[in-house]
PDB file of N, CA and C in Angstrom:
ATOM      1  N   UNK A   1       0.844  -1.182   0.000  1.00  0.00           N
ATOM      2  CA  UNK A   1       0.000   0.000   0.000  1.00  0.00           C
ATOM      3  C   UNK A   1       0.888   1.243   0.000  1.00  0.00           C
ATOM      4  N   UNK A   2       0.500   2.257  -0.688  1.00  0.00           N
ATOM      5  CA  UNK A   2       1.299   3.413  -0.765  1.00  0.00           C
ATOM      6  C   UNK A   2       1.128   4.011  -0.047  1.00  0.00           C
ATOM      7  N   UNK A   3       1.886   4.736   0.882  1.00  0.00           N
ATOM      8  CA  UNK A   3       1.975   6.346   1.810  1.00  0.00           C
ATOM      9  C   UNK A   3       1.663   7.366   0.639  1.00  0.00           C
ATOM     10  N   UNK A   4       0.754   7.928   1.698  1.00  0.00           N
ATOM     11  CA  UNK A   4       0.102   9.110   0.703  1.00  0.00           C
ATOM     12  C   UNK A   4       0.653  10.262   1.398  1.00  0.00           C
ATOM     13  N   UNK A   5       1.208  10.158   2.784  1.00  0.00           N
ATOM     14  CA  UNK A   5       1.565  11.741   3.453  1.00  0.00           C
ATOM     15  C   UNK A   5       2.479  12.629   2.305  1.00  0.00           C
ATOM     16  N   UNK A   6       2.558  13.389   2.691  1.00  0.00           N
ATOM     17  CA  UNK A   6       2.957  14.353   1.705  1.00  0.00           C
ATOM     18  C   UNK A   6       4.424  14.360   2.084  1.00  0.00           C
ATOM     19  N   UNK A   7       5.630  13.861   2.683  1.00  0.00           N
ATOM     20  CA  UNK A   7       6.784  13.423   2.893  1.00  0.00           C
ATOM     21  C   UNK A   7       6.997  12.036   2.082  1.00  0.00           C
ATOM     22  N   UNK A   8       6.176  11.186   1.865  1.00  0.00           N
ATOM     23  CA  UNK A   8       6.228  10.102   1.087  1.00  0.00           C
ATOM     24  C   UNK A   8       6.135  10.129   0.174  1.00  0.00           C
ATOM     25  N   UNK A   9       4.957  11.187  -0.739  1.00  0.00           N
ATOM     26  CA  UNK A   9       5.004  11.519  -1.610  1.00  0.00           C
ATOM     27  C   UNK A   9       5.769  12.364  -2.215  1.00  0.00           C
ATOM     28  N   UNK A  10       6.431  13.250  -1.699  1.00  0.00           N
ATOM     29  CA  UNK A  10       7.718  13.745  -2.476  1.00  0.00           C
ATOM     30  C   UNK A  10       9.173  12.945  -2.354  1.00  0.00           C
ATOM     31  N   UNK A  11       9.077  11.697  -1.398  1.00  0.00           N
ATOM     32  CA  UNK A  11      10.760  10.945  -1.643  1.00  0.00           C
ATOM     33  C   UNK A  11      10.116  10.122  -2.338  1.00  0.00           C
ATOM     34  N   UNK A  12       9.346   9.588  -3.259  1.00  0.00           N
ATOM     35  CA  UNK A  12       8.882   8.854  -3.793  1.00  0.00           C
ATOM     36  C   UNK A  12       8.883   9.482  -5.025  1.00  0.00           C
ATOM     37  N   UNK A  13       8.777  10.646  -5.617  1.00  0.00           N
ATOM     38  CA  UNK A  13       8.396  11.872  -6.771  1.00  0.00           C
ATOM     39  C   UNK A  13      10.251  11.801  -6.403  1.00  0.00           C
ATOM     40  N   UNK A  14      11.019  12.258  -5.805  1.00  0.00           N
ATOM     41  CA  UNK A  14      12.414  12.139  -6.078  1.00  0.00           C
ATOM     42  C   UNK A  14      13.403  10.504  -5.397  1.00  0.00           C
ATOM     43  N   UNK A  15      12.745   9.896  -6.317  1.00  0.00           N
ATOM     44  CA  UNK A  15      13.174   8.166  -6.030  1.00  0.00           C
ATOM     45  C   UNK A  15      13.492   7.791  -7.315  1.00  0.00           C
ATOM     46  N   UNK A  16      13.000   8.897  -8.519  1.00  0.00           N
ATOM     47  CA  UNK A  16      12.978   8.340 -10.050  1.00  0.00           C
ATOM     48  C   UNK A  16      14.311   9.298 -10.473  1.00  0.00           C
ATOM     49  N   UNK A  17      14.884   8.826 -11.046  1.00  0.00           N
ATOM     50  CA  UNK A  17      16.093   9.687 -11.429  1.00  0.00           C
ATOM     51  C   UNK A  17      16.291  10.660 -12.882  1.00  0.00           C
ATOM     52  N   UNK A  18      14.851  10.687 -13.352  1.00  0.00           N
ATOM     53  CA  UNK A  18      14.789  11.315 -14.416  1.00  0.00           C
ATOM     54  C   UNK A  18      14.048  12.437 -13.881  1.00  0.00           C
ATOM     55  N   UNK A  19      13.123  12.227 -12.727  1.00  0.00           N
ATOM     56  CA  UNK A  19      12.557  13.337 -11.923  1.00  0.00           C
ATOM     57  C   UNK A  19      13.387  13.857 -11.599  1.00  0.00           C
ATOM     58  N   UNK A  20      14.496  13.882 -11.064  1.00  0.00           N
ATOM     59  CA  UNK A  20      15.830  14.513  -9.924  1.00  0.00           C
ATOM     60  C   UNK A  20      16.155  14.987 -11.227  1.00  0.00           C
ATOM     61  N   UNK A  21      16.335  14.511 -12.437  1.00  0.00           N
ATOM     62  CA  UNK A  21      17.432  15.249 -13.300  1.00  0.00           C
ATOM     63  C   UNK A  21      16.773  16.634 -14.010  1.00  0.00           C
ATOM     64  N   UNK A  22      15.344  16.479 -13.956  1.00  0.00           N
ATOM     65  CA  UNK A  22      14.111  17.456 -14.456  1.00  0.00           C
ATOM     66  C   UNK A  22      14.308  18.117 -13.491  1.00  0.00           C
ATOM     67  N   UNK A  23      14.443  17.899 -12.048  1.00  0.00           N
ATOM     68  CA  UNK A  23      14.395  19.027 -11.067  1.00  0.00           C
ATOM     69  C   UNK A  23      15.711  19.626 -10.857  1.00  0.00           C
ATOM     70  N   UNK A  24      16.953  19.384 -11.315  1.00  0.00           N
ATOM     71  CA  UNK A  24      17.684  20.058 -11.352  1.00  0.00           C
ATOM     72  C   UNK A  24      18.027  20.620 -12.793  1.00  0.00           C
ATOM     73  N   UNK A  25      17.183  20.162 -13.814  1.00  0.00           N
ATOM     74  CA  UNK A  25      17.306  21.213 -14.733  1.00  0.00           C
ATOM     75  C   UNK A  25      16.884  22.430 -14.681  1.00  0.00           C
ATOM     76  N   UNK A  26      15.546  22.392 -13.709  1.00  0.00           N
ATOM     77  CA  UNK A  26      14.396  23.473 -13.585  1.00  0.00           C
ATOM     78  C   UNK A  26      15.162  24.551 -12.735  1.00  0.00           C
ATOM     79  N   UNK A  27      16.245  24.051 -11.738  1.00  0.00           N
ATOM     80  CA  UNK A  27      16.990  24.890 -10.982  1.00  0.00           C
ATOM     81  C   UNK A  27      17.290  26.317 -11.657  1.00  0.00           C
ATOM     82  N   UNK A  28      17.871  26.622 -12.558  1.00  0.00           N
ATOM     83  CA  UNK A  28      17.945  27.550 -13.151  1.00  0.00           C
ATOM     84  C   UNK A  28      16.949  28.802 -13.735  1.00  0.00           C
ATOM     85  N   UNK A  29      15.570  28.270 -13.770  1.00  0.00           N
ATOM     86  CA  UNK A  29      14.224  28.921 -14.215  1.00  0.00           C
ATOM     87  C   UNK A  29      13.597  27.992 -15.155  1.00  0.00           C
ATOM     88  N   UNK A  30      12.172  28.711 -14.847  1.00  0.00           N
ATOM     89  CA  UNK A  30      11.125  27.709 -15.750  1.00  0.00           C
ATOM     90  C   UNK A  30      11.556  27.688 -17.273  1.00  0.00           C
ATOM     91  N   UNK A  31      11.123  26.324 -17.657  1.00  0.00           N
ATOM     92  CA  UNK A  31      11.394  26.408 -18.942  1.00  0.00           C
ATOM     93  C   UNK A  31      10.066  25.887 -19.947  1.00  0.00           C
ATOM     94  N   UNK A  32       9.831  25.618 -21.293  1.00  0.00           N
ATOM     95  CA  UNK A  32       8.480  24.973 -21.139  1.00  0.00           C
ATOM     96  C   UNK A  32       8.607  23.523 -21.864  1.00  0.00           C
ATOM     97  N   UNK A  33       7.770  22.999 -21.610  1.00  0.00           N
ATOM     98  CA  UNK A  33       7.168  21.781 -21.472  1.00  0.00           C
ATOM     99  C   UNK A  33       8.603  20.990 -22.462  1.00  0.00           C
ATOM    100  N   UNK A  34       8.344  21.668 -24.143  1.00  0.00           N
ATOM    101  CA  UNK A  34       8.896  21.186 -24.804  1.00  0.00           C
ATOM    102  C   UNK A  34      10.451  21.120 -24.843  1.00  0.00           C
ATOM    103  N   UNK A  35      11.089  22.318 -24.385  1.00  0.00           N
ATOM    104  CA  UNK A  35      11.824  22.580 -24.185  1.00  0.00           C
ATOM    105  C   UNK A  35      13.054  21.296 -23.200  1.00  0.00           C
ATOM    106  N   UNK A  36      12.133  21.164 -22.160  1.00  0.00           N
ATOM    107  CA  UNK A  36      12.535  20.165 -21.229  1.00  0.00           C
ATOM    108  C   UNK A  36      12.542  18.677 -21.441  1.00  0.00           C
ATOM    109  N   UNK A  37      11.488  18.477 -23.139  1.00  0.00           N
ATOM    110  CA  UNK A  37      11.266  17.009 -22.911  1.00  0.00           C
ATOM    111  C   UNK A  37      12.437  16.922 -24.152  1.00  0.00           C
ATOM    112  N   UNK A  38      12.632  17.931 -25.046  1.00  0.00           N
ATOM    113  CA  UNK A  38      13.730  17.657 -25.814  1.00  0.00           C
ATOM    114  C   UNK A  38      15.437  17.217 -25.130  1.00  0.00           C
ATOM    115  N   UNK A  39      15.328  17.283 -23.949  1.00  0.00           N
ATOM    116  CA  UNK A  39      16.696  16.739 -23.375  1.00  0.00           C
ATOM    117  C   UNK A  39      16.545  15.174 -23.249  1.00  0.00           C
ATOM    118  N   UNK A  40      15.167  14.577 -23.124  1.00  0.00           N
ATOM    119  CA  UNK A  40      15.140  13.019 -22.699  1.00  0.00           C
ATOM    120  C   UNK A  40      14.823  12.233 -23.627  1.00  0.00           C
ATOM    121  N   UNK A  41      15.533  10.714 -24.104  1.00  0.00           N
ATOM    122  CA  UNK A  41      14.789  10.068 -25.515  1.00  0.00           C
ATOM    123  C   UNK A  41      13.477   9.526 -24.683  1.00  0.00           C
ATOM    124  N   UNK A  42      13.172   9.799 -23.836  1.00  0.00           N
ATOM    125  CA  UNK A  42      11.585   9.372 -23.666  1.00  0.00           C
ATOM    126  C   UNK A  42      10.840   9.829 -23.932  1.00  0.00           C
ATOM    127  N   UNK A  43       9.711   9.288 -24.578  1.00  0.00           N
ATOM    128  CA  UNK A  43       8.737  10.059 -25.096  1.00  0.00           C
ATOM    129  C   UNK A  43       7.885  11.356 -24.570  1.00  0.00           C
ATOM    130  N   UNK A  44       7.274  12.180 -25.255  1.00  0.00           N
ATOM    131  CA  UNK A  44       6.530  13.388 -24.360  1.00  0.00           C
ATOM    132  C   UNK A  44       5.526  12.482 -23.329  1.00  0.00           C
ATOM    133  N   UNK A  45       4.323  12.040 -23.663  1.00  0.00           N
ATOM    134  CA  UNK A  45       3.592  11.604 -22.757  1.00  0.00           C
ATOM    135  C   UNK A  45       4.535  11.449 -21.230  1.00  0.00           C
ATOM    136  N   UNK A  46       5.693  10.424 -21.618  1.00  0.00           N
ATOM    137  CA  UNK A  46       6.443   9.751 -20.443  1.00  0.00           C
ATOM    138  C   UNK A  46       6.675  10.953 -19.783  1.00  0.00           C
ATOM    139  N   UNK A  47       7.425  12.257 -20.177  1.00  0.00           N
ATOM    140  CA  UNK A  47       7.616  13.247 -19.737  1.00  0.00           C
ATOM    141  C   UNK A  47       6.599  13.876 -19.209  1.00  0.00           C
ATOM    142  N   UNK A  48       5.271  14.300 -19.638  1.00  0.00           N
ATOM    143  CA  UNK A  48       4.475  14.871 -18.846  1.00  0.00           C
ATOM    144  C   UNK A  48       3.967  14.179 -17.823  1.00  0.00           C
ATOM    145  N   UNK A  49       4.033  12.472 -17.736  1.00  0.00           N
ATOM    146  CA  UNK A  49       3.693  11.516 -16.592  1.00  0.00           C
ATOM    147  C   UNK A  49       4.572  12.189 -15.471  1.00  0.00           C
ATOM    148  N   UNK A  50       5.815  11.813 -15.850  1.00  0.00           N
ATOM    149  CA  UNK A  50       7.287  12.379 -14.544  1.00  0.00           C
ATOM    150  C   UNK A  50       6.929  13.897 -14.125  1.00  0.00           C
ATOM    151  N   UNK A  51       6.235  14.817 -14.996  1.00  0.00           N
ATOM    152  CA  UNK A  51       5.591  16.371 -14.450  1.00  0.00           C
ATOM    153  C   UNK A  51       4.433  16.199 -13.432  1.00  0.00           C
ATOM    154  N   UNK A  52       3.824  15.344 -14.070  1.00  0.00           N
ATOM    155  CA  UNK A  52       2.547  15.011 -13.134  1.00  0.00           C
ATOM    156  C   UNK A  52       3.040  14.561 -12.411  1.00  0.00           C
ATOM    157  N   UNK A  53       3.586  13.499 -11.878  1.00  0.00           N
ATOM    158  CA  UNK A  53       4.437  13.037 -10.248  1.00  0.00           C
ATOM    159  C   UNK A  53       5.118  14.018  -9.302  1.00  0.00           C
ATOM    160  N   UNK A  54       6.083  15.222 -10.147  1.00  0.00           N
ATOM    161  CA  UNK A  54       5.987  16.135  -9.415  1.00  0.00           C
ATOM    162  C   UNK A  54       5.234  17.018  -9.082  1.00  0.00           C
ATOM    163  N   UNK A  55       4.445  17.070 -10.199  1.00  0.00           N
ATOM    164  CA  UNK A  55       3.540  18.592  -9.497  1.00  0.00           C
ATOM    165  C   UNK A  55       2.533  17.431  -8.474  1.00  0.00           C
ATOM    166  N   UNK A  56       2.085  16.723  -8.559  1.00  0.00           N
ATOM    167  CA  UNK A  56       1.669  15.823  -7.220  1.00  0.00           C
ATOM    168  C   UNK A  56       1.793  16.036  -5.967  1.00  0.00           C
ATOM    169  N   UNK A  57       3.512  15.989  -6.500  1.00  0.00           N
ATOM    170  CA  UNK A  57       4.243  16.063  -4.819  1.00  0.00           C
ATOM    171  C   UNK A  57       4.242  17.701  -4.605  1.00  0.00           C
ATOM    172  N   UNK A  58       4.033  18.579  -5.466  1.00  0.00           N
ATOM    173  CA  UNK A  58       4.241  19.987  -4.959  1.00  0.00           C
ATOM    174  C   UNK A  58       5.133  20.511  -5.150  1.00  0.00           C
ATOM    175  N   UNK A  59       6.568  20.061  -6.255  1.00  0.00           N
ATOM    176  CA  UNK A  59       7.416  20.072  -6.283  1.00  0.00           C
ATOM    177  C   UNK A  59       7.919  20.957  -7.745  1.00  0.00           C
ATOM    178  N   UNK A  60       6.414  20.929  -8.478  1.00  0.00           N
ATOM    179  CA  UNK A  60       6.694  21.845  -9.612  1.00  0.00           C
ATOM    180  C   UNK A  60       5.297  22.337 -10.001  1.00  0.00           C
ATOM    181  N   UNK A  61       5.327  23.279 -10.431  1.00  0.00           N
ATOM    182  CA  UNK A  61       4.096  23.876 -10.898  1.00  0.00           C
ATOM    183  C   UNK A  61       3.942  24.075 -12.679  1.00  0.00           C
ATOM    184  N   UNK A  62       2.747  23.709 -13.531  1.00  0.00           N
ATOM    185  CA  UNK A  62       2.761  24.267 -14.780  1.00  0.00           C
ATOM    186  C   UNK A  62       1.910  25.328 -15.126  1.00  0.00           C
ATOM    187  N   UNK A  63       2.614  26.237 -15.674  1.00  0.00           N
ATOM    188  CA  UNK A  63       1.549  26.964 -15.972  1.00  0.00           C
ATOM    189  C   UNK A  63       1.263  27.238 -17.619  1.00  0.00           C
ATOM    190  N   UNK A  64      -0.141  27.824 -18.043  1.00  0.00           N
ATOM    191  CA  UNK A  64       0.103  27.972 -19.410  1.00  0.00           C
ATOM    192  C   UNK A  64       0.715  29.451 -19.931  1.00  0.00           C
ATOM    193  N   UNK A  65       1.500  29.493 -20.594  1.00  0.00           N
ATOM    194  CA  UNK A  65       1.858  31.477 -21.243  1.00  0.00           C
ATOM    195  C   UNK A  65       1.366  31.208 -22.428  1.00  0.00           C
ATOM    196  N   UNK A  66       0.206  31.778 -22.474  1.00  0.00           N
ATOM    197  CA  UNK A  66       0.255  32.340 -24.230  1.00  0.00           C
ATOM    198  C   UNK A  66       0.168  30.617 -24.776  1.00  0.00           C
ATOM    199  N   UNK A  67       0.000  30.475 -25.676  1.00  0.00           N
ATOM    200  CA  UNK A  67       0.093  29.263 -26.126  1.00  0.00           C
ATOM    201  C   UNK A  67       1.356  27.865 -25.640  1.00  0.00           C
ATOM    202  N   UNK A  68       2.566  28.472 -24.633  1.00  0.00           N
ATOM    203  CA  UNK A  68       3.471  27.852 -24.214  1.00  0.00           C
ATOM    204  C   UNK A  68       3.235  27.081 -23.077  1.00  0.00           C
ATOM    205  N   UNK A  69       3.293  25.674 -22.771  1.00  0.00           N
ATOM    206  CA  UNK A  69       3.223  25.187 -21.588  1.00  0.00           C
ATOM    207  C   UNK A  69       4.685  25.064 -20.652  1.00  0.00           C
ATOM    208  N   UNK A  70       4.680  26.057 -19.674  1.00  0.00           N
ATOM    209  CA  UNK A  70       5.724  26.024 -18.583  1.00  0.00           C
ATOM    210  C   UNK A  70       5.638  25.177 -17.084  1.00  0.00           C
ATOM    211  N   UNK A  71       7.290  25.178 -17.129  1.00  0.00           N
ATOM    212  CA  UNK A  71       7.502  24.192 -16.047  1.00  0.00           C
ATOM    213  C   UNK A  71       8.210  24.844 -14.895  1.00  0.00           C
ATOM    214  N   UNK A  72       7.978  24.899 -13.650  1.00  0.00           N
ATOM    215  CA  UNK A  72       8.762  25.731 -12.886  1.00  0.00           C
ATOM    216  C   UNK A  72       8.770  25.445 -11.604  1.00  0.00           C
ATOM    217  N   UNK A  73      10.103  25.515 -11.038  1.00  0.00           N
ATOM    218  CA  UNK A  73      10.177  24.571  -9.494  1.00  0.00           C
ATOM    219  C   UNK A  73       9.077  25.414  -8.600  1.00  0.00           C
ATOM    220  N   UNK A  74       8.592  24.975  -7.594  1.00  0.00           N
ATOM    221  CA  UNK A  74       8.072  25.605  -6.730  1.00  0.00           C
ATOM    222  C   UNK A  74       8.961  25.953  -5.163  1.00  0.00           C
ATOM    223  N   UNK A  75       8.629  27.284  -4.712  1.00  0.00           N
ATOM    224  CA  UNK A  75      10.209  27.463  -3.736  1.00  0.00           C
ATOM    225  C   UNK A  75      10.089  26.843  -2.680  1.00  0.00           C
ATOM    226  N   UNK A  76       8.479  26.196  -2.220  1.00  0.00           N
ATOM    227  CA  UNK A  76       8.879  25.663  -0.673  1.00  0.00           C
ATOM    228  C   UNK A  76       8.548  23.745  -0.907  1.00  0.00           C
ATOM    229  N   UNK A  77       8.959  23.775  -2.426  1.00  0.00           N
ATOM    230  CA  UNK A  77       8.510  21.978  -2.832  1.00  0.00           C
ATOM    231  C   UNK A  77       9.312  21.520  -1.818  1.00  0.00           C
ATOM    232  N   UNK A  78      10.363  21.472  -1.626  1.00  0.00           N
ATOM    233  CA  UNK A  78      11.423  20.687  -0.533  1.00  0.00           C
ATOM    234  C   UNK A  78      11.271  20.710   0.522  1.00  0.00           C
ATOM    235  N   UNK A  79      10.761  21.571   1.077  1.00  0.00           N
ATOM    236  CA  UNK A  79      10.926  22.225   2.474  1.00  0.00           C
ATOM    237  C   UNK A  79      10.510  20.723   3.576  1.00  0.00           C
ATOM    238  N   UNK A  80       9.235  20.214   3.342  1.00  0.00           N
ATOM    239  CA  UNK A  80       9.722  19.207   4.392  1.00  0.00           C
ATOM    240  C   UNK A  80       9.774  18.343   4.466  1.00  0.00           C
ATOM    241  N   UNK A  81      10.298  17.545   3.332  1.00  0.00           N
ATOM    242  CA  UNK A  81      11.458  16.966   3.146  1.00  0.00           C
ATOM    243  C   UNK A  81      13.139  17.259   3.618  1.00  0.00           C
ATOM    244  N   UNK A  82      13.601  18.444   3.432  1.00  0.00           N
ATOM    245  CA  UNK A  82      14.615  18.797   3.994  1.00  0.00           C
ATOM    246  C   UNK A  82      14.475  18.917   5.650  1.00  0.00           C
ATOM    247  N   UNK A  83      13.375  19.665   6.113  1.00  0.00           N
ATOM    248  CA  UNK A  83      13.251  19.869   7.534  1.00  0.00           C
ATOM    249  C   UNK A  83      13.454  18.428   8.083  1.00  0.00           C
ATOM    250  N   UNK A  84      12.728  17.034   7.264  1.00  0.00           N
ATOM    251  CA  UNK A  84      12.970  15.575   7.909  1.00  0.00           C
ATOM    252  C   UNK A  84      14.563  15.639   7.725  1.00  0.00           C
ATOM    253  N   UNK A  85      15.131  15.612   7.205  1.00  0.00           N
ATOM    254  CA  UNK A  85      16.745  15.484   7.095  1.00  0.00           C
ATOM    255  C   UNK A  85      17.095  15.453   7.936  1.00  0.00           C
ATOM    256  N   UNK A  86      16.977  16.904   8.416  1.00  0.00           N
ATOM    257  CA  UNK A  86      17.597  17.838   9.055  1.00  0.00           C
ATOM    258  C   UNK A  86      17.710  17.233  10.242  1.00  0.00           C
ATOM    259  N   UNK A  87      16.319  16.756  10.712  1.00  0.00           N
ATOM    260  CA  UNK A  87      16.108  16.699  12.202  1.00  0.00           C
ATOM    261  C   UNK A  87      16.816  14.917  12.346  1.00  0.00           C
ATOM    262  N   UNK A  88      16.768  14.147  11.220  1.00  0.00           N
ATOM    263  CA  UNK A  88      17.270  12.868  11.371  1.00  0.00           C
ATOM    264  C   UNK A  88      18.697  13.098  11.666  1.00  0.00           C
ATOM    265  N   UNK A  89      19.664  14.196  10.415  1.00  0.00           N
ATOM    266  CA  UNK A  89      20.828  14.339  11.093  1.00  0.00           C
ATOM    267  C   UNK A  89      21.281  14.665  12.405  1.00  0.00           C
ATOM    268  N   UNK A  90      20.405  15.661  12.621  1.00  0.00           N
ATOM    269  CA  UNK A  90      20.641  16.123  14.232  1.00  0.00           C
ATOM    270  C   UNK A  90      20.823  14.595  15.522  1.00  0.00           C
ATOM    271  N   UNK A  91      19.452  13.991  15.038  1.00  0.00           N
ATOM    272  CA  UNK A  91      19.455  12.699  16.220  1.00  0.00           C
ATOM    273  C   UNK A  91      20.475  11.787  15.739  1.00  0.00           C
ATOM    274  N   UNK A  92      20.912  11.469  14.412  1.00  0.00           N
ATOM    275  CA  UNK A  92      21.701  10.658  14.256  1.00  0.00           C
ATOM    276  C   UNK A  92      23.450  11.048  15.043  1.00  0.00           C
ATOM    277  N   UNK A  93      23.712  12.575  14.690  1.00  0.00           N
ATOM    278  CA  UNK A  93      24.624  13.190  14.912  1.00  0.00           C
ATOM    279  C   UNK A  93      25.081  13.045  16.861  1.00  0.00           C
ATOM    280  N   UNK A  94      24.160  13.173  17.181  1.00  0.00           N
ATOM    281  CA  UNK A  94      23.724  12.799  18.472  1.00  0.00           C
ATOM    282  C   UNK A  94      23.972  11.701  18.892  1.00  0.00           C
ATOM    283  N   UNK A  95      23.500  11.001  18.552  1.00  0.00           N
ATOM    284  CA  UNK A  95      23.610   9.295  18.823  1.00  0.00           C
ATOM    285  C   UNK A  95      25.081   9.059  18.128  1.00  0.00           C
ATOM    286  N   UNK A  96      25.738   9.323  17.431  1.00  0.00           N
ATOM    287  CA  UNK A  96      26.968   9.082  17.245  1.00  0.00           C
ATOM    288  C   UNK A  96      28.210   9.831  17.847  1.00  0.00           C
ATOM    289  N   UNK A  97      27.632  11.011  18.360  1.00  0.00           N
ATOM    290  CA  UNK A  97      28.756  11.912  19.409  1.00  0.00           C
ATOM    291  C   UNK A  97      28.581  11.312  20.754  1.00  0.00           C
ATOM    292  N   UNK A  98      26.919  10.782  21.303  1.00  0.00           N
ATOM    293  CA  UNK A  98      27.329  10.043  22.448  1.00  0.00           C
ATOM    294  C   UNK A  98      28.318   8.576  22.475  1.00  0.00           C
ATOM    295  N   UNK A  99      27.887   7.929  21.418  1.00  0.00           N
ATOM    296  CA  UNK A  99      27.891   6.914  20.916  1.00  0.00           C
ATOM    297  C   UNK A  99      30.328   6.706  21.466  1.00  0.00           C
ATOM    298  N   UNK A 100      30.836   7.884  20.514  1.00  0.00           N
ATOM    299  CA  UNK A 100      32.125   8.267  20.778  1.00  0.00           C
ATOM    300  C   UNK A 100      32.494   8.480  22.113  1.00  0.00           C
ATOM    301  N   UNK A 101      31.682   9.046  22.590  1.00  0.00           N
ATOM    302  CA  UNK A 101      31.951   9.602  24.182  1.00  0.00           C
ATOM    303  C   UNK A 101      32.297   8.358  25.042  1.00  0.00           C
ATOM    304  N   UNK A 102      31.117   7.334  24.815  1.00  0.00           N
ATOM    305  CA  UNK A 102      30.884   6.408  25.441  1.00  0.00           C
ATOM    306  C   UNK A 102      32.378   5.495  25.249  1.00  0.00           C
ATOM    307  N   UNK A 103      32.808   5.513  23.889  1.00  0.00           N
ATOM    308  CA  UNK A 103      34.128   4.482  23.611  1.00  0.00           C
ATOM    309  C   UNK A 103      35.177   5.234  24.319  1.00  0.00           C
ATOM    310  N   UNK A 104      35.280   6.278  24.221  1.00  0.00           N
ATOM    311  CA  UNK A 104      36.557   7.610  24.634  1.00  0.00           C
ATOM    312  C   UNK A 104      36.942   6.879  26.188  1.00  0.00           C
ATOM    313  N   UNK A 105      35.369   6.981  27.045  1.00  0.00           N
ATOM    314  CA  UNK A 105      35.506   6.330  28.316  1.00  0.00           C
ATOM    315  C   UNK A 105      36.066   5.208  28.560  1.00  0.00           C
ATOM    316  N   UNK A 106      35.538   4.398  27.458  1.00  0.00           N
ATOM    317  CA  UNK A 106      35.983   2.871  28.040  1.00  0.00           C
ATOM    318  C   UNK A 106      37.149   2.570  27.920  1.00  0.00           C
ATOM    319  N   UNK A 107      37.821   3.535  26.700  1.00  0.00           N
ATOM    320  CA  UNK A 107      39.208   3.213  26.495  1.00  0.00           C
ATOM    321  C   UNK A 107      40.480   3.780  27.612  1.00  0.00           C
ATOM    322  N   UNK A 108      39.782   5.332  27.945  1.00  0.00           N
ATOM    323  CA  UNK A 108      40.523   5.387  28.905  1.00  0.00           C
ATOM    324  C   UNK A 108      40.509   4.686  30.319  1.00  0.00           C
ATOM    325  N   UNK A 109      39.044   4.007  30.708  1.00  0.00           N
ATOM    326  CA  UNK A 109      38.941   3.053  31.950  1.00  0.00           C
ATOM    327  C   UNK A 109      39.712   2.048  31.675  1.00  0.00           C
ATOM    328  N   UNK A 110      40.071   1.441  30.580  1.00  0.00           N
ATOM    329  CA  UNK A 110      40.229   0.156  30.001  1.00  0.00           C
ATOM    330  C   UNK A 110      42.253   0.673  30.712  1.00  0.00           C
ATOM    331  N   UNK A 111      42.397   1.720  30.064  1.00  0.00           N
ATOM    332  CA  UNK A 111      43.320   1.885  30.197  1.00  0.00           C
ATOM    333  C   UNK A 111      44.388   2.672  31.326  1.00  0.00           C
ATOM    334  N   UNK A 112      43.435   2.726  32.116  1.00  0.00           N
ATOM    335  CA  UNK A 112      43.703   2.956  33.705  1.00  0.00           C
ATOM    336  C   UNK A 112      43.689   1.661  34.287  1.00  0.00           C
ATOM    337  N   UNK A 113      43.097   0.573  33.788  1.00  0.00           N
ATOM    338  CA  UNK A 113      43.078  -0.783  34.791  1.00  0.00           C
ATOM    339  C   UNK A 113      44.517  -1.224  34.656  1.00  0.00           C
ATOM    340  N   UNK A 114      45.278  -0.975  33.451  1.00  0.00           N
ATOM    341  CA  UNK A 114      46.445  -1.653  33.297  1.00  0.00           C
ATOM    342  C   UNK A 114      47.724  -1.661  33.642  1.00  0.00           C
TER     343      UNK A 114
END
């Protein structure tokens, strides 16, 4: 069964690596539709599927100009996704500075017994 939270749904929208490579093309400014699918030999449809997965996740927005269909990151698509990072590094970071502390001790107890 799929996670639908909206953290699942965007590491899942960046789990495909043609999505990640679309989203760091977009880094630079919107571009449109066609523009973007001419970089991939996959077909357009396939390409507007991988748009639809992101704009899903919130991660890109299309809009229409004038007869042009545009593609363009959205600024807070990441946000919490990164905020989970963040806070995993922190506890992990944590758990591995106690984690040191704890050996630091034993080595110097270890090495007072001798």
């Amino acid at each position: 069964m799929a996670a639908t939270d909206r953290l699942s749904v965007v590491f899942s929208a960046l789990a495909d690596p043609t999505r990640r490579d679309i989203l760091t093309r977009l880094s630079t400014g919107p571009v449109t539709v066609g523009t973007l699918a001419a970089n991939y030999t996959i077909s357009r449809p396939a390409i507007s599927q991988h748009l639809g997965v992101l704009e899903s996740a919130g991660l890109v927005a299309r809009t229409v100009n004038a007869q042009w269909r545009e593609v363009a990151l959205k600024d807070d698509g990441l946000d919490d996704a990164s905020e989970w990072i963040a806070k995993q590094r922190a506890h992990w970071t944590e758990n591995f500075d106690l984690l040191e502390e704890r050996l630091r001790e034993r080595r110097t107890t270890k090495g007072s017994e001798s």
